[in-house]
Protein backbone atom coordinates (compact mmCIF):
# COMPACT_ATOMS: atom_id res chain seq x y z
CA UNK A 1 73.56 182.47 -98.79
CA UNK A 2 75.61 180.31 -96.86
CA UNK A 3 79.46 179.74 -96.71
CA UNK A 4 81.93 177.25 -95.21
CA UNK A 5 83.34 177.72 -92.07
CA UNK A 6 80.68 179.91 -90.70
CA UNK A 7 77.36 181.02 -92.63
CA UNK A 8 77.48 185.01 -94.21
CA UNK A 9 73.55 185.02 -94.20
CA UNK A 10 70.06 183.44 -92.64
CA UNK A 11 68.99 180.45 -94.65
CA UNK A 12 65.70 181.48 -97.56
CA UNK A 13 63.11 180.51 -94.52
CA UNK A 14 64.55 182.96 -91.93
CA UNK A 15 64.54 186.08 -94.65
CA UNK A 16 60.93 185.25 -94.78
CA UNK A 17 60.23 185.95 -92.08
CA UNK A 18 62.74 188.35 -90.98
CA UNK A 19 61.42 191.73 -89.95
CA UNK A 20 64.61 193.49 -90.97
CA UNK A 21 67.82 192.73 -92.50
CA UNK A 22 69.86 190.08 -91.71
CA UNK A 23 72.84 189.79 -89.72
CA UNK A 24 75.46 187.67 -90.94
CA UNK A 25 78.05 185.61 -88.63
CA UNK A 26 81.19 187.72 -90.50
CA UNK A 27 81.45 190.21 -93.35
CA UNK A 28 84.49 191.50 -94.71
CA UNK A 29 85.46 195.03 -94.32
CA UNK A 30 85.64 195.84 -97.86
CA UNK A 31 85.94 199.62 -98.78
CA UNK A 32 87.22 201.95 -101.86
CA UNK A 33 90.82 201.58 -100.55
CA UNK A 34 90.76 198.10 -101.99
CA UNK A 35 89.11 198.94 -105.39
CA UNK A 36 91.51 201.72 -106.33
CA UNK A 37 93.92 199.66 -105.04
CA UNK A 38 92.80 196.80 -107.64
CA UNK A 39 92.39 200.07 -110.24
CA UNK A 40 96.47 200.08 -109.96
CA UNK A 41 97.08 196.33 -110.50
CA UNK A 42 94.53 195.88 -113.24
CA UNK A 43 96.39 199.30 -114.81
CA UNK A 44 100.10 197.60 -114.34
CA UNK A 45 99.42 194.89 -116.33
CA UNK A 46 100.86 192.87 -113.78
CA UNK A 47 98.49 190.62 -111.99
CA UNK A 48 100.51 187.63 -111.22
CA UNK A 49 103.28 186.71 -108.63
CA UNK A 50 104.75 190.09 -108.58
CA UNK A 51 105.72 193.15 -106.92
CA UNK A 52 102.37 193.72 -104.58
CA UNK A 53 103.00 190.48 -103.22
CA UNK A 54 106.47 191.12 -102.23
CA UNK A 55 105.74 194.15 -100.63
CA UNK A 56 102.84 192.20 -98.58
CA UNK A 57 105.17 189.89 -97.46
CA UNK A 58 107.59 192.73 -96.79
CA UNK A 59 105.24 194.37 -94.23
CA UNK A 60 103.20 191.80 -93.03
CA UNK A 61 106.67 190.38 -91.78
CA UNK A 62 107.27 193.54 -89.86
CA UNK A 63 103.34 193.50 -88.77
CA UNK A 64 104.17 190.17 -86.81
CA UNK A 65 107.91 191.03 -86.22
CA UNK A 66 108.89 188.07 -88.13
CA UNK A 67 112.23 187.89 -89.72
CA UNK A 68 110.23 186.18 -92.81
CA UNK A 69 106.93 186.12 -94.77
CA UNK A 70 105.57 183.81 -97.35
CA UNK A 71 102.16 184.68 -99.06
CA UNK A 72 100.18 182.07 -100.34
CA UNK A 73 96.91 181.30 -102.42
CA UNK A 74 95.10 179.81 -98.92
CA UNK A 75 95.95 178.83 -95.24
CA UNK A 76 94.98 175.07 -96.42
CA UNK A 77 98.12 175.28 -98.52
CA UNK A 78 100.51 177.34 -96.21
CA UNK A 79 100.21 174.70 -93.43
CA UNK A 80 100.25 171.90 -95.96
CA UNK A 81 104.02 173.48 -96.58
CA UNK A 82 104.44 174.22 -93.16
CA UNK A 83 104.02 170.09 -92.96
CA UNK A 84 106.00 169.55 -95.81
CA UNK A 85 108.86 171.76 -94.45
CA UNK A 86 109.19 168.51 -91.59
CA UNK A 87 110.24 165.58 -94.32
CA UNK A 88 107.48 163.31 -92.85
CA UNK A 89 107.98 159.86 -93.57
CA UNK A 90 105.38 157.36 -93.52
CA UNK A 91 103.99 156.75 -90.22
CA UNK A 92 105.36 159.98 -88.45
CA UNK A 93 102.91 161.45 -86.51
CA UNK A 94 101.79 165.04 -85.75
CA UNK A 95 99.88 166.47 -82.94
CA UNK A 96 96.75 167.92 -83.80
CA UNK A 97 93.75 170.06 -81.96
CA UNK A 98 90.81 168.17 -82.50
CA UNK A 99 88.93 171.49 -82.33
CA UNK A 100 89.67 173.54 -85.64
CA UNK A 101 88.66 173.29 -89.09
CA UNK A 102 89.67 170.33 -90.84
CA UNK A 103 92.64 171.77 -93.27
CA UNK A 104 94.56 171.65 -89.82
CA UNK A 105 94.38 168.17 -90.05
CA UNK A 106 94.56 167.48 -93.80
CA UNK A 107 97.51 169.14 -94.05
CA UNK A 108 99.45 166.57 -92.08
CA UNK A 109 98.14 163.76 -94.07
CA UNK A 110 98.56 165.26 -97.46
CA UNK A 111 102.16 165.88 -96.39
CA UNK A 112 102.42 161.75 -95.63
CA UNK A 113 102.13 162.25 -91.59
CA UNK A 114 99.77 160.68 -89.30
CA UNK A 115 97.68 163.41 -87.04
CA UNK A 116 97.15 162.44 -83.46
CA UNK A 117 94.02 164.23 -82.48
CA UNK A 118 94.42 166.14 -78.63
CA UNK A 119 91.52 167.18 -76.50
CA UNK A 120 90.78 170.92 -75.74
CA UNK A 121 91.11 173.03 -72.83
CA UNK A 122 87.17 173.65 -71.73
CA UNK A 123 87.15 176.98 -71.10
CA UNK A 124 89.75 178.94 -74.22
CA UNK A 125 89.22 175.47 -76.54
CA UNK A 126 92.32 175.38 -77.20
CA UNK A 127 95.02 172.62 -77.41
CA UNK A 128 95.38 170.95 -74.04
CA UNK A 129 98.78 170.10 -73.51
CA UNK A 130 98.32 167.68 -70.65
CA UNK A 131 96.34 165.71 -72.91
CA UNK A 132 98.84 166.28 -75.81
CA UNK A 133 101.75 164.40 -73.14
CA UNK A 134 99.32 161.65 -73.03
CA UNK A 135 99.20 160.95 -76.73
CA UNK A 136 103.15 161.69 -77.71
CA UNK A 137 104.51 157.89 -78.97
CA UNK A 138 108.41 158.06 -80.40
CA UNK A 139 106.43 158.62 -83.76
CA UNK A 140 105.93 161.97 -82.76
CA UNK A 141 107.38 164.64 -85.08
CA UNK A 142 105.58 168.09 -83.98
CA UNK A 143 102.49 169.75 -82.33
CA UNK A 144 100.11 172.07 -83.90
CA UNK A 145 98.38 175.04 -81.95
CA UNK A 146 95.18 176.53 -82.97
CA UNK A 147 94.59 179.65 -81.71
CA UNK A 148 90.67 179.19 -81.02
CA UNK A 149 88.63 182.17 -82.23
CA UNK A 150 92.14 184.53 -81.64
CA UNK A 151 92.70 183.51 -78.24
CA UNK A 152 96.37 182.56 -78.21
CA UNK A 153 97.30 178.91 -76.49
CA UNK A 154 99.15 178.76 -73.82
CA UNK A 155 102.82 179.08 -75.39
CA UNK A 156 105.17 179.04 -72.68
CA UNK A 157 103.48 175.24 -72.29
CA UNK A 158 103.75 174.14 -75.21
CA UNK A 159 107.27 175.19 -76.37
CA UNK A 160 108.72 173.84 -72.93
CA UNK A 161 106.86 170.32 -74.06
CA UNK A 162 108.04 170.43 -77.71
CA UNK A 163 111.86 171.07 -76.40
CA UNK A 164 111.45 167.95 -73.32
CA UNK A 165 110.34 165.52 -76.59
CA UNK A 166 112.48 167.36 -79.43
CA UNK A 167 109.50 168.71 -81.37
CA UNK A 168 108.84 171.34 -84.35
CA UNK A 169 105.93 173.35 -83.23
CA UNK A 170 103.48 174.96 -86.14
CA UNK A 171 100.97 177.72 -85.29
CA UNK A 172 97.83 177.43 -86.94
CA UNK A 173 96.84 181.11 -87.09
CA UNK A 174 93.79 181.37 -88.91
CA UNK A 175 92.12 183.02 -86.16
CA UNK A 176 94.40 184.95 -84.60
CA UNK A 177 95.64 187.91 -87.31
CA UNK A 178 96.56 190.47 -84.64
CA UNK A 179 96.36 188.66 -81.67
CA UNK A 180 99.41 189.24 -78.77
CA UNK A 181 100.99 186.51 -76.52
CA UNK A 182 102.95 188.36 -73.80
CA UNK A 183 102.63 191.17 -75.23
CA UNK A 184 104.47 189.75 -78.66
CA UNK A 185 102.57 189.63 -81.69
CA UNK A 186 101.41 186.03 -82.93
CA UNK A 187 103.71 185.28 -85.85
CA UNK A 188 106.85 186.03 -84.87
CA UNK A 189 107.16 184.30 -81.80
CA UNK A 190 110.79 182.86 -81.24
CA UNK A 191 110.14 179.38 -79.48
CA UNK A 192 108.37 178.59 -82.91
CA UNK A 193 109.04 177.52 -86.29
CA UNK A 194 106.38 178.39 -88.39
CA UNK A 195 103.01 180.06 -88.49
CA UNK A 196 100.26 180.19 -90.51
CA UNK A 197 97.69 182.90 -91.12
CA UNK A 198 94.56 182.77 -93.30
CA UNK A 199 92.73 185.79 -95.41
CA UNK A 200 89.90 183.78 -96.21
CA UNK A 201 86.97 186.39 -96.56
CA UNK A 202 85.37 185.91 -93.06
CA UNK A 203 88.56 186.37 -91.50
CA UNK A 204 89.57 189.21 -89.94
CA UNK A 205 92.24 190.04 -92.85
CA UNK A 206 89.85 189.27 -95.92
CA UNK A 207 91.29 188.72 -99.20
CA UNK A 208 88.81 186.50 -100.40
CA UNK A 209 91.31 183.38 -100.39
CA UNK A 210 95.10 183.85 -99.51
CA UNK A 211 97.56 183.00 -96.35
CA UNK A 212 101.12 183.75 -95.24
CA UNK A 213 103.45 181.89 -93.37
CA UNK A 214 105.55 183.37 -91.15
CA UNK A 215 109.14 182.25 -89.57
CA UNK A 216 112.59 183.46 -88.41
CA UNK A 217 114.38 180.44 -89.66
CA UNK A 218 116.41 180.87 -92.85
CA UNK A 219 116.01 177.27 -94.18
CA UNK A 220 112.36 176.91 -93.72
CA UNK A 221 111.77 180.47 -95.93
CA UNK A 222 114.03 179.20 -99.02
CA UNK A 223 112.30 175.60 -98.56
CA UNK A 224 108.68 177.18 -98.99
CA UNK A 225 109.39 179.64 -101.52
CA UNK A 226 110.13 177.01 -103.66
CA UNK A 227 107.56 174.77 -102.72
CA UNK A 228 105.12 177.06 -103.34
CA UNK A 229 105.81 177.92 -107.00
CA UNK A 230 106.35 174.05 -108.42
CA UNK A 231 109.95 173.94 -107.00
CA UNK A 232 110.68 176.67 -109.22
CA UNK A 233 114.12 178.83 -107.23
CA UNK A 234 113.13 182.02 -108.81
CA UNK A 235 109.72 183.55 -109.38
CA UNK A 236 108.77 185.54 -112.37
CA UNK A 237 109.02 188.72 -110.60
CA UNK A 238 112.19 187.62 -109.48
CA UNK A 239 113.85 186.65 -112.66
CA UNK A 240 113.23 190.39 -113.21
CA UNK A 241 116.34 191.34 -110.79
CA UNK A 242 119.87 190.33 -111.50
CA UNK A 243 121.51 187.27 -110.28
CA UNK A 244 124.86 186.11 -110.43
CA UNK A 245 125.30 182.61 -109.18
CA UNK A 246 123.89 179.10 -110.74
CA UNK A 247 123.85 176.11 -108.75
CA UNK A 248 125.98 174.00 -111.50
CA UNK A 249 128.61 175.31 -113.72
CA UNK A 250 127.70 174.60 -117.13
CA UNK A 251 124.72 176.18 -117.11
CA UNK A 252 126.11 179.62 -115.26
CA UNK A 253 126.82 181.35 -118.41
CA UNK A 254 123.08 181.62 -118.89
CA UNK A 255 122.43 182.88 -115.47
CA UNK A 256 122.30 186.40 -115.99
CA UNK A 257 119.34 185.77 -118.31
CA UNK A 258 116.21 186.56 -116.84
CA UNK A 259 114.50 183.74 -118.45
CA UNK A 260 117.09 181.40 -116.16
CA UNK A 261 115.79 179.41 -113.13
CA UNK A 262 116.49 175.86 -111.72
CA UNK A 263 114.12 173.21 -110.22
CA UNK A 264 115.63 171.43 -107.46
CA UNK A 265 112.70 169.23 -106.62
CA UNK A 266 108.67 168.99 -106.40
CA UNK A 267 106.66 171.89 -105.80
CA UNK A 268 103.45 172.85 -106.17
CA UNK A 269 101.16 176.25 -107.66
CA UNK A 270 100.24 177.90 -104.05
CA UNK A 271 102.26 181.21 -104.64
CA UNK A 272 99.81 184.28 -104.19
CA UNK A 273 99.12 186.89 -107.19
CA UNK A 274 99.08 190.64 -106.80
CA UNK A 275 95.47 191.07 -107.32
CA UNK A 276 95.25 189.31 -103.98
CA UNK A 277 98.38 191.16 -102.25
CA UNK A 278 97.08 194.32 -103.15
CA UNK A 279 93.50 193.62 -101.20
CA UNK A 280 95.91 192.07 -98.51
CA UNK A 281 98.05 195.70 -98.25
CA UNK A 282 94.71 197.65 -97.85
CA UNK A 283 93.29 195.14 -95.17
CA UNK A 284 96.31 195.17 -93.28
CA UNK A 285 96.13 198.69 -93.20
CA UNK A 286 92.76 197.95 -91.38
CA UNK A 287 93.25 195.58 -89.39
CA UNK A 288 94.25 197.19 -85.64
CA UNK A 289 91.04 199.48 -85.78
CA UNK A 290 88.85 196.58 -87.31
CA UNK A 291 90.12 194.20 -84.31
CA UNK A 292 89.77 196.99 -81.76
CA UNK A 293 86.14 197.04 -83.16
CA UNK A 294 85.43 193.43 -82.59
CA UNK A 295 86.81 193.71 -79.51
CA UNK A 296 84.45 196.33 -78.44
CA UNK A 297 81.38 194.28 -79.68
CA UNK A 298 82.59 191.65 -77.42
CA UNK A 299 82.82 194.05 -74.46
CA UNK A 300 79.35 194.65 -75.32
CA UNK A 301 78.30 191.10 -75.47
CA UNK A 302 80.17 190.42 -72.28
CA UNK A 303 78.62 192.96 -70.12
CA UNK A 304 74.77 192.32 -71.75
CA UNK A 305 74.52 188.97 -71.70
CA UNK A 306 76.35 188.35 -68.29
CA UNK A 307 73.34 187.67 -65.78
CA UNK A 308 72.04 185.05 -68.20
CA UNK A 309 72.26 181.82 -67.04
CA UNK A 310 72.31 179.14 -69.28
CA UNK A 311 74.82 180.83 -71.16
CA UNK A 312 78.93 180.23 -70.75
CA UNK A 313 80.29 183.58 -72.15
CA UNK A 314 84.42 183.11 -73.45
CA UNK A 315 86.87 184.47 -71.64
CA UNK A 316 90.25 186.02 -72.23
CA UNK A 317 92.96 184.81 -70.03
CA UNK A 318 96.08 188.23 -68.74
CA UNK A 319 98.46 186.81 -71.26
CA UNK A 320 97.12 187.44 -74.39
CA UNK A 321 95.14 190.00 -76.18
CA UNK A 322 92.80 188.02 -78.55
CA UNK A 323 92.04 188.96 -82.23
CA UNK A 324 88.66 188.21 -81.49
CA UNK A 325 88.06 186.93 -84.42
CA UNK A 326 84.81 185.45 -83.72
CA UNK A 327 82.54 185.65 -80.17
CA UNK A 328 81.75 182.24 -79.30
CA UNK A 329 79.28 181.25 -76.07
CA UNK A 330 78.52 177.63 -74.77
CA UNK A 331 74.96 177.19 -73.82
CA UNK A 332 72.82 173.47 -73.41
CA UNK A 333 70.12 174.95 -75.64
CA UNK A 334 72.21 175.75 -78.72
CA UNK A 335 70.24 174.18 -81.14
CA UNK A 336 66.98 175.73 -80.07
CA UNK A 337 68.81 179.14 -79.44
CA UNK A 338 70.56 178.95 -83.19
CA UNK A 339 66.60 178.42 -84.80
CA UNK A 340 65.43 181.68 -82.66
CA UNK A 341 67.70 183.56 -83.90
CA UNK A 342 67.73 182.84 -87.00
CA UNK A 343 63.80 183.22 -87.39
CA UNK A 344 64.80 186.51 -86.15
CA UNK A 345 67.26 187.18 -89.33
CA UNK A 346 70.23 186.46 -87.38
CA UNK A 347 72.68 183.89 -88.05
CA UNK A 348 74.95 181.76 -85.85
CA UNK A 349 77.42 179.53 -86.72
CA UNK A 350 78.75 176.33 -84.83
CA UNK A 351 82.77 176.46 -84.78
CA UNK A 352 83.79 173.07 -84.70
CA UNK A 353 82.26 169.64 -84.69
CA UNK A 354 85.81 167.64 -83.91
CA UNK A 355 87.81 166.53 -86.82
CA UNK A 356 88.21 163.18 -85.13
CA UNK A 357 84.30 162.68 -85.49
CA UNK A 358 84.00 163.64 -88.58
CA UNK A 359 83.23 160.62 -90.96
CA UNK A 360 86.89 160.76 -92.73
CA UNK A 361 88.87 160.62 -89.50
CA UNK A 362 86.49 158.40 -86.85
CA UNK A 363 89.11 154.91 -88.40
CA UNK A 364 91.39 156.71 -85.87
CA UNK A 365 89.28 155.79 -82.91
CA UNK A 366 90.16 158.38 -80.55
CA UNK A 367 88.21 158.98 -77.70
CA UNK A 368 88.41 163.39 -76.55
CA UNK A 369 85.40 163.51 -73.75
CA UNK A 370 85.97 167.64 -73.58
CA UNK A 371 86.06 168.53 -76.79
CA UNK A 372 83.37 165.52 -77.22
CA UNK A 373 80.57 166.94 -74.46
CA UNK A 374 81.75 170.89 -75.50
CA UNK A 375 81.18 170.86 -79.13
CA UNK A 376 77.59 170.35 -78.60
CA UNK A 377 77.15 173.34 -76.77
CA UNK A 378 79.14 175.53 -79.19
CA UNK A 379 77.09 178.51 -80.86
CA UNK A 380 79.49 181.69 -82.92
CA UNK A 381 77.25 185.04 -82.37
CA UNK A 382 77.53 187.64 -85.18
CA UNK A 383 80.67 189.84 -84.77
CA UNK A 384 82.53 191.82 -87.68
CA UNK A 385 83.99 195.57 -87.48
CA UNK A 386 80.77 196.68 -89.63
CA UNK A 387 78.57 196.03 -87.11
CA UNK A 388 76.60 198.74 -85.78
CA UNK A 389 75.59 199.32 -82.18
CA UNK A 390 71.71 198.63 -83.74
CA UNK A 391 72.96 194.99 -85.21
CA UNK A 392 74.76 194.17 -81.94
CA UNK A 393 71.60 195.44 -79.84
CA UNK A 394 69.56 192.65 -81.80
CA UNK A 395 71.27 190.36 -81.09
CA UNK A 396 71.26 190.72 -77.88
CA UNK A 397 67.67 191.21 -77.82
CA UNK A 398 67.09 188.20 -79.66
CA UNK A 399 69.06 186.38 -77.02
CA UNK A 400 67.38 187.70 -74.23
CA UNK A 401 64.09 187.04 -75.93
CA UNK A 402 64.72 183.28 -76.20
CA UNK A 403 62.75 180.86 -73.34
CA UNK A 404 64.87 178.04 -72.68
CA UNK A 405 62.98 174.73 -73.09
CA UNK A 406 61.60 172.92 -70.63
């Protein structure tokens, strides 16, 4: 079985002829916690936008020591909002990693802006902001960071940038559900606007689909809640409370109703349910001993695989403590490593081809020699909190197996 972003399993030809199970690239950390938890929704009767997920925005707020939290049915559509939250006009462009997944970049174009694809730093591959000041034009509306693989970007750059050129900067957190810059969790970072974090089920917070965005700004939380549920001001679970202003006068006699609400513009159905939520409230729950178990794998991966020499191992600069949301090495034999081990039931996963090569976006005609010459070297080992010390033995085995070609 295989699955976007990363494959779960070896393809049908490596079970053949796999001598033991195989190791996936991620599994979620799924347990009873989440099915009794699911046993309390279901026995509710309220499965919808509701009170579980306004109690997971309510602590995953105070996980990231933001002053808000907006949950949402995917990442793709919180940083569409986060996009939408900057009035693009046509032609207004947005700074983009070229090294992510491509929702990073979608986003800006669904929202009617123009991404400007930026080369990578070679060593964390993340945003490179030297190459960012080479590509700002008065178009230029706001940068987007992707925290590669839960290694934070270099912050203190990139806000002093977005200030010197007047720009909203948007955290594409995906990766990085627990990661620390200076010590400060990821997500409630002052010198940004808004963040975005994904649940998708090989991330480290696995809901299956879902994603929150997270800010301290007043105006961008009342702008999203109502972009997220068709431009609706008041949810269902909401309408269940009392309110006691309207917006227009004739109508306020009906405002104490709880069938009242007002639509002050578009919107669109990317509000997450409770059935979701209440996964999200048991994973969260999770989620500092899960990432200080993928951070031991990579300890282990570090110190094994050092001596070899034809492999680039990642590295973790002093100012942030990664999520390590995924273990990615650079090697010139990655293709011919990646069919080893996977005739050896154990699969790898290549974490980006650039967005700006992909067929959609080449028009742009960008030219990013790092991310261009690094991508090709690229290879995601297995690495998930389930992992035992046997599965991360093999694949270090299988590593140090492997004959480079002549």
């Amino acid at each position: 079985m295989q699955q976007l972003n990363g494959s779960v399993g070896p393809a049908p030809e490596a079970q053949a002829t796999s001598p033991s199970r195989a190791i996936p690239v991620f599994r979620p950390q799924l347990g009873e916690e989440e099915i009794e938890a699911l046993r309390e929704v279901f026995r509710s009767g309220w499965i919808g936008l509701g009170p579980q997920t306004a109690k997971f925005e309510e602590k995953f707020a105070t996980f990231v020591n933001a002053k808000h939290a907006v949950a949402v049915n995917s990442a793709t559509a919180g940083l569409h909002l986060a996009c939408l939250g900057l009035d693009l006009r046509q032609g207004d462009e947005v700074l983009v990693p070229t090294m992510t997944f491509v929702s990073t970049a979608h986003a800006v174009v669904l929202a009617g802006g123009a991404p400007t694809f930026v080369d990578i730093d070679p060593e964390t591959l993340n945003i490179s902001v030297e190459d960012a000041e080479r590509r700002i034009t008065p178009r230029t509306r706001a940068i987007v960071v992707v925290h590669y693989g839960g290694h934070a970007a270099p912050m203190d750059e990139v806000w002093e940038f977005a200030r010197r050129h007047n720009l909203v900067v948007i955290e594409d957190a995906a990766h990085a559900c627990g990661t620390l810059y200076r010590g400060a969790p990821v997500g409630g970072l002052d010198g940004t606007d808004v963040t975005v974090f994904s649940f998708h089920a090989v991330k480290n917070l696995a809901t299956g689909d879902g994603g929150m965005l997270t800010t301290n700004r007043d105006d961008l939380r009342t702008a999203y809640d109502r972009l997220k549920w068709v431009g609706i001001d008041r949810s269902t679970w909401d309408r269940t409370l009392p309110r006691e202003d309207s917006a227009y006068d004739d109508l306020r006699q009906f405002a104490r109703y709880g069938w009242y609400y007002e639509v002050h513009g578009l919107g669109y159905k990317y509000h997450m349910n409770d059935i979701t939520a209440a996964i999200g409230l048991c994973q969260l729950a999770k989620l500092p001993d899960g990432n200080a178990r993928r951070r031991e794998i990579a300890a282990t991966y570090r110190a094994a695989l050092a001596g070899i020499t034809w492999i680039e191992l990642p590295l973790e600069h002093s100012y942030t403590r990664s999520a390590q949301h995924n273990f990615v090495i650079k090697s010139p034999y990655r293709d011919a490593l990646n069919t080893a081990l996977m005739q050896a039931g154990i699969s790898t996963g290549v974490h980006y081809m650039p967005i700006h090569l992909q067929p959609y976006y080449r028009s742009t005609h960008t030219t990013l020699p790092v991310a261009e010459q690094v991508w090709r070297t690229l290879l995601t080992l297995p690495l998930y909190p389930s992992m035992t010390a046997s599965d991360v033995d093999r694949v270090i085995d299988g590593i140090r197996r492997f004959i480079p070609p002549d």
